[in-house]
Protein backbone atom coordinates (compact mmCIF):
# COMPACT_ATOMS: atom_id res chain seq x y z
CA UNK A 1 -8.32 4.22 -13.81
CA UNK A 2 -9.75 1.78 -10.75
CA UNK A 3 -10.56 3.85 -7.64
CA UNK A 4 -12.06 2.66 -4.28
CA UNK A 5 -13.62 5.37 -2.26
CA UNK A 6 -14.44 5.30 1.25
CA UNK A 7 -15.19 7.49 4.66
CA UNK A 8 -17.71 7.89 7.05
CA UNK A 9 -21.70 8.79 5.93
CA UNK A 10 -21.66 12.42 5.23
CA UNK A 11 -18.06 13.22 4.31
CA UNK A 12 -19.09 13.65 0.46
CA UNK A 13 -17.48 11.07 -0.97
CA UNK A 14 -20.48 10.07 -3.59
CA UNK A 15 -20.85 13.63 -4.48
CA UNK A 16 -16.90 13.39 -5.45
CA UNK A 17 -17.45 10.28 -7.45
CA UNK A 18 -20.16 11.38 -9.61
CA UNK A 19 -17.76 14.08 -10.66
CA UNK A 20 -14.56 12.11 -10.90
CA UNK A 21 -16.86 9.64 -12.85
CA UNK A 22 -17.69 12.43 -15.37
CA UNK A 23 -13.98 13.74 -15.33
CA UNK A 24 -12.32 10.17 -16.20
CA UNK A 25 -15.18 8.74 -18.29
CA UNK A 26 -15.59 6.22 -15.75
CA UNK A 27 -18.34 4.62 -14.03
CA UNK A 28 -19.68 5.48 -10.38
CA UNK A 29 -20.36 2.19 -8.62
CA UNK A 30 -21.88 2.45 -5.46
CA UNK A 31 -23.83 -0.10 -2.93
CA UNK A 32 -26.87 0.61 -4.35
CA UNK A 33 -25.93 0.92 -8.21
CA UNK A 34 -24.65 -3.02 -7.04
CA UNK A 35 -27.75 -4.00 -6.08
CA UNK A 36 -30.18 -1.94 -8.68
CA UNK A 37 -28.24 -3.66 -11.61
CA UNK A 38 -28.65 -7.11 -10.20
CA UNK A 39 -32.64 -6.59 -9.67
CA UNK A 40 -32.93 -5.41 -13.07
CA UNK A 41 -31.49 -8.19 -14.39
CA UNK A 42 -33.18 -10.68 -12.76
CA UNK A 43 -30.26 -13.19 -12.74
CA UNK A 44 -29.97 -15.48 -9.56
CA UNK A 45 -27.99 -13.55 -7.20
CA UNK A 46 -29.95 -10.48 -8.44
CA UNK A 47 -32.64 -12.55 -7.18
CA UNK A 48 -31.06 -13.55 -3.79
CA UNK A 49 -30.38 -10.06 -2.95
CA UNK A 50 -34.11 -9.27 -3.68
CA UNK A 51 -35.76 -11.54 -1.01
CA UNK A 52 -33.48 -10.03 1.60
CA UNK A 53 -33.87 -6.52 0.60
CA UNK A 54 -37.62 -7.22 0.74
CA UNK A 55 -37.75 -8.73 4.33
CA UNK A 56 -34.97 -5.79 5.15
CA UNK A 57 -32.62 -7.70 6.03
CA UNK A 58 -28.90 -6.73 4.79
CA UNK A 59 -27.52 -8.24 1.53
CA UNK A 60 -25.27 -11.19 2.98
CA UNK A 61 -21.26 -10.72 1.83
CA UNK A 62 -20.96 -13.67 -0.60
CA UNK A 63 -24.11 -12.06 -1.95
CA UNK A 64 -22.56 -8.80 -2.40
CA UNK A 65 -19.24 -9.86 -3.30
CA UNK A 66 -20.76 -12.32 -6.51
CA UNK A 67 -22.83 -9.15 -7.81
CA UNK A 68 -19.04 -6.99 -7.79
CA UNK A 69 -17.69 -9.60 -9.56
CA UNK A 70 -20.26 -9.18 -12.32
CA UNK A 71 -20.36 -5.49 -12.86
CA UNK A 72 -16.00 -5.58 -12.98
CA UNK A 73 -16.56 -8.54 -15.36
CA UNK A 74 -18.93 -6.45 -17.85
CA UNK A 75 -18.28 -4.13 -20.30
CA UNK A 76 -19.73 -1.54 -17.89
CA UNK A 77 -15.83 -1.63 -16.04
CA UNK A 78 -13.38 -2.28 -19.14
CA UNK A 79 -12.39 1.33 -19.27
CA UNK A 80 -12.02 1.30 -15.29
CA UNK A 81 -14.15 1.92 -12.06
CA UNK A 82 -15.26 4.66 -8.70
CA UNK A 83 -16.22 1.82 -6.28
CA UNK A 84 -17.96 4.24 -3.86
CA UNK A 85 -18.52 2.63 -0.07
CA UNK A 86 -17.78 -0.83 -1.07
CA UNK A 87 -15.81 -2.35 0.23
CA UNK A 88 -17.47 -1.59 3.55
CA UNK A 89 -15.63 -4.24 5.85
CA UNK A 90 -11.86 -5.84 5.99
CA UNK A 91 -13.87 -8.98 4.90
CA UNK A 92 -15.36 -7.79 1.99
CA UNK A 93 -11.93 -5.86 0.80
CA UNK A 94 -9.90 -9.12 0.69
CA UNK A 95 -13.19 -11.22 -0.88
CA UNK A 96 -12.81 -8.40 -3.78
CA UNK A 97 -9.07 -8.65 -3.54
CA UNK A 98 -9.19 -12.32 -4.70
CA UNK A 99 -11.50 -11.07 -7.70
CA UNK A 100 -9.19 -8.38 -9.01
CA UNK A 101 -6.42 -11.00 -9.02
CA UNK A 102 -9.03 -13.67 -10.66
CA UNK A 103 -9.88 -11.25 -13.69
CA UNK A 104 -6.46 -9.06 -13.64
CA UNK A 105 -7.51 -6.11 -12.27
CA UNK A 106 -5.29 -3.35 -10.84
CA UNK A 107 -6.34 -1.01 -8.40
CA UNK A 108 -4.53 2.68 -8.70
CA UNK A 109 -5.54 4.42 -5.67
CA UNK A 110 -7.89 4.37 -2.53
CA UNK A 111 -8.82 6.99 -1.13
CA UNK A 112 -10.01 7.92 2.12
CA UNK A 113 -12.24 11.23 2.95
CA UNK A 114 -11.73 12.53 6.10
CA UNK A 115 -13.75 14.73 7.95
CA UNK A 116 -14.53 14.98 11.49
CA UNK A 117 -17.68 13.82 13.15
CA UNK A 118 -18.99 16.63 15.05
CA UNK A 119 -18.78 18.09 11.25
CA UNK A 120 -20.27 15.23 9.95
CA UNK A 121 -23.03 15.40 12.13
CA UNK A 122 -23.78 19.23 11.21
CA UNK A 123 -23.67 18.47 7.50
CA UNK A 124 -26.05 16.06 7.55
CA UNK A 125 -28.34 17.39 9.95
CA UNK A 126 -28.53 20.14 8.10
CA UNK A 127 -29.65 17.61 5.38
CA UNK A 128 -32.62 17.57 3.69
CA UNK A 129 -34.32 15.88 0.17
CA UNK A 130 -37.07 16.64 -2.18
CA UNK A 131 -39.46 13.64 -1.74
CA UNK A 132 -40.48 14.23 -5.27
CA UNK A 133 -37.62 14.59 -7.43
CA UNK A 134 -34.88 13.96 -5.14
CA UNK A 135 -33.53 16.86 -4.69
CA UNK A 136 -30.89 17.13 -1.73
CA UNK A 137 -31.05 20.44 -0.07
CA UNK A 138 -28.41 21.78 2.75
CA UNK A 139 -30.27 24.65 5.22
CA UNK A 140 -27.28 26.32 5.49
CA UNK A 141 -26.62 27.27 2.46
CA UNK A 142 -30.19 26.95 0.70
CA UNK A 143 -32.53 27.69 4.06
CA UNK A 144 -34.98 24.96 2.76
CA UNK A 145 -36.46 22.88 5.93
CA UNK A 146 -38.62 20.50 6.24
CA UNK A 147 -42.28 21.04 5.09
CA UNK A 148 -40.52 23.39 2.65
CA UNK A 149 -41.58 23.05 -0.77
CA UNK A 150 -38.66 22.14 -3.68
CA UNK A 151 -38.46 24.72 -5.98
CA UNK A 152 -37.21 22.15 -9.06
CA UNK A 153 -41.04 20.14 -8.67
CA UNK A 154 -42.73 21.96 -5.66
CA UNK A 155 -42.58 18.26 -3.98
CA UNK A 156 -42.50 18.59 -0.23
CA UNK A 157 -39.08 18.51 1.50
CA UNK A 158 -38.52 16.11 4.47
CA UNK A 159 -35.13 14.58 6.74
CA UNK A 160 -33.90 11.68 6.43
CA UNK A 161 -34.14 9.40 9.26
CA UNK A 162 -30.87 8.39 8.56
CA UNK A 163 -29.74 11.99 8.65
CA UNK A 164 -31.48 13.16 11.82
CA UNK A 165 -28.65 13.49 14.88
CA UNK A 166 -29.29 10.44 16.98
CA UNK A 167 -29.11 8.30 13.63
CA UNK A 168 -26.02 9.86 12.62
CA UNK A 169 -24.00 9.22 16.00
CA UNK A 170 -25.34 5.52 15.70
CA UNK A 171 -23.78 5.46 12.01
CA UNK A 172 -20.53 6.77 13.23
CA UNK A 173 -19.92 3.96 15.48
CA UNK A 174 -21.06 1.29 13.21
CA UNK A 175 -18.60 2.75 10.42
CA UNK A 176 -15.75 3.02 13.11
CA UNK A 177 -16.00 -0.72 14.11
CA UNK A 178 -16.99 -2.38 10.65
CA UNK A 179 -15.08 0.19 8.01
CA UNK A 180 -12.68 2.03 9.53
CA UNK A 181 -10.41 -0.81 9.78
CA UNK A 182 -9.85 -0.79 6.27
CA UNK A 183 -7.38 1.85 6.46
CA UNK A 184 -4.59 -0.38 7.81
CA UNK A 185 -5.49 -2.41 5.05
CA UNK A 186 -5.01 -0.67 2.13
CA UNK A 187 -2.18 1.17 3.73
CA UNK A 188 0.03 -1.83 4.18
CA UNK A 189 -0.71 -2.11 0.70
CA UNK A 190 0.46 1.19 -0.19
CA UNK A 191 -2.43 2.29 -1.96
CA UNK A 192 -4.47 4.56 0.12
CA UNK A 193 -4.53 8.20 -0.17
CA UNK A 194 -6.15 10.29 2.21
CA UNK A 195 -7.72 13.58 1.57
CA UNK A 196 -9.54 16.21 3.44
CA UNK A 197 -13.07 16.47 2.97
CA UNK A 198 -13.77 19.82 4.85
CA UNK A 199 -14.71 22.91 2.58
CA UNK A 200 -16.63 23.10 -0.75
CA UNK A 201 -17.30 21.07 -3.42
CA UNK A 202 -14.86 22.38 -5.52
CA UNK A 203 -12.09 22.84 -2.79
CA UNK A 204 -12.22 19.36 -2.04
CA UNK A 205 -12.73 18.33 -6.15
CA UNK A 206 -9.37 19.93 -6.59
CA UNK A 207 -7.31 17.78 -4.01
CA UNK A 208 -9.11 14.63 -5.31
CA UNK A 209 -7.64 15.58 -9.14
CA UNK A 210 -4.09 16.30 -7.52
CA UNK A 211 -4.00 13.19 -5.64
CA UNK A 212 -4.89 11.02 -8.85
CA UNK A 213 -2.01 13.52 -11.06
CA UNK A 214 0.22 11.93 -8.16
């Protein structure tokens, strides 16, 4: 199975595609899995994509778009793939378009988690991570805060900048202008799918596994 994931920050979907990864045997490929791989492996794009993450500048498209092609070209993807928030832009969709038609690759669903933003902003907001281990907590269901201390490693718990309000709003608007669009795109192509992301983990688990028994 070859799924494409996408929605706004905060809507879940990379919590949903470690599951569905787990569920189909499949592997979870996200932005950052994209760009981990390559620096491990030291090859030249893996190396391109190092300066600029190192000066912090954003990973240029053709950049992006070479490292895909690898990972869907390796052994990693013969079984099928969760691309999780990439494709981010129109752009980028029909650059990785071109690839699935270059190596014969045939994508069964996209699907699109919805979820509105004052929600959004709530659910992260009430975001917060373990800078030890990692650990994400959510206040309103765990009460941890910041300057809490993780009860997995007793690191100290801290926000996000990303996931403070102000950031959030400013990540809405950049993922209505640049990603958002795709959703006219992969509807005229009749494969996107779109599924409610309010509720629980499982709640919204079980309308992801009816969508793909669809």
């Amino acid at each position: 199975m070859n799924l494409i994931l996408f929605g706004a920050p905060g809507v879940g979907k990379g919590t949903q595609a470690k599951i569905l990864s787990h569920v189909y045997h499949i592997p979870h490929i996200s932005t950052g899995d994209i760009l981990r791989n390559a620096i491990k492996e030291e090859n030249p794009l893996g190396l391109r994509a190092k300066e600029y993450m190192a000066k912090g500048d954003l990973v240029p498209d053709d950049v992006m778009i070479g490292l895909a092609r690898d990972i869907l070209d390796s052994d990693r993807c013969k079984n099928g793939f969760i691309f999780d928030g990439f494709p981010r832009t129109v752009a980028q969709a029909e650059a990785l378009e071109a690839i699935f038609v270059e190596l014969g690759i045939k994508v069964n669903r996209v699907i699109n988690v919805e979820l509105s933003d004052a929600q959004i902003v709530e659910r992260l907001n009430n975001r917060f991570i373990c800078l030890e281990c990692g650990k994400i907590y959510n206040f309103g269901i765990d009460k941890f805060k910041a300057g809490d201390r993780c009860f997995k490693c007793g690191g100290e718990i801290s926000q996000r900048e990303d996931d403070k309000r102000e950031t959030v709003m400013k990540r809405l608007e950049i993922y209505r202008t640049t990603t958002e669009p795709m959703r006219n795109y992969y509807s005229e192509k009749g494969l996107l799918q779109n599924i409610n992301g309010e509720g629980d983990i499982n709640n919204i688990l079980q309308r992801f596994l009816r969508a793909l028994q669809n």
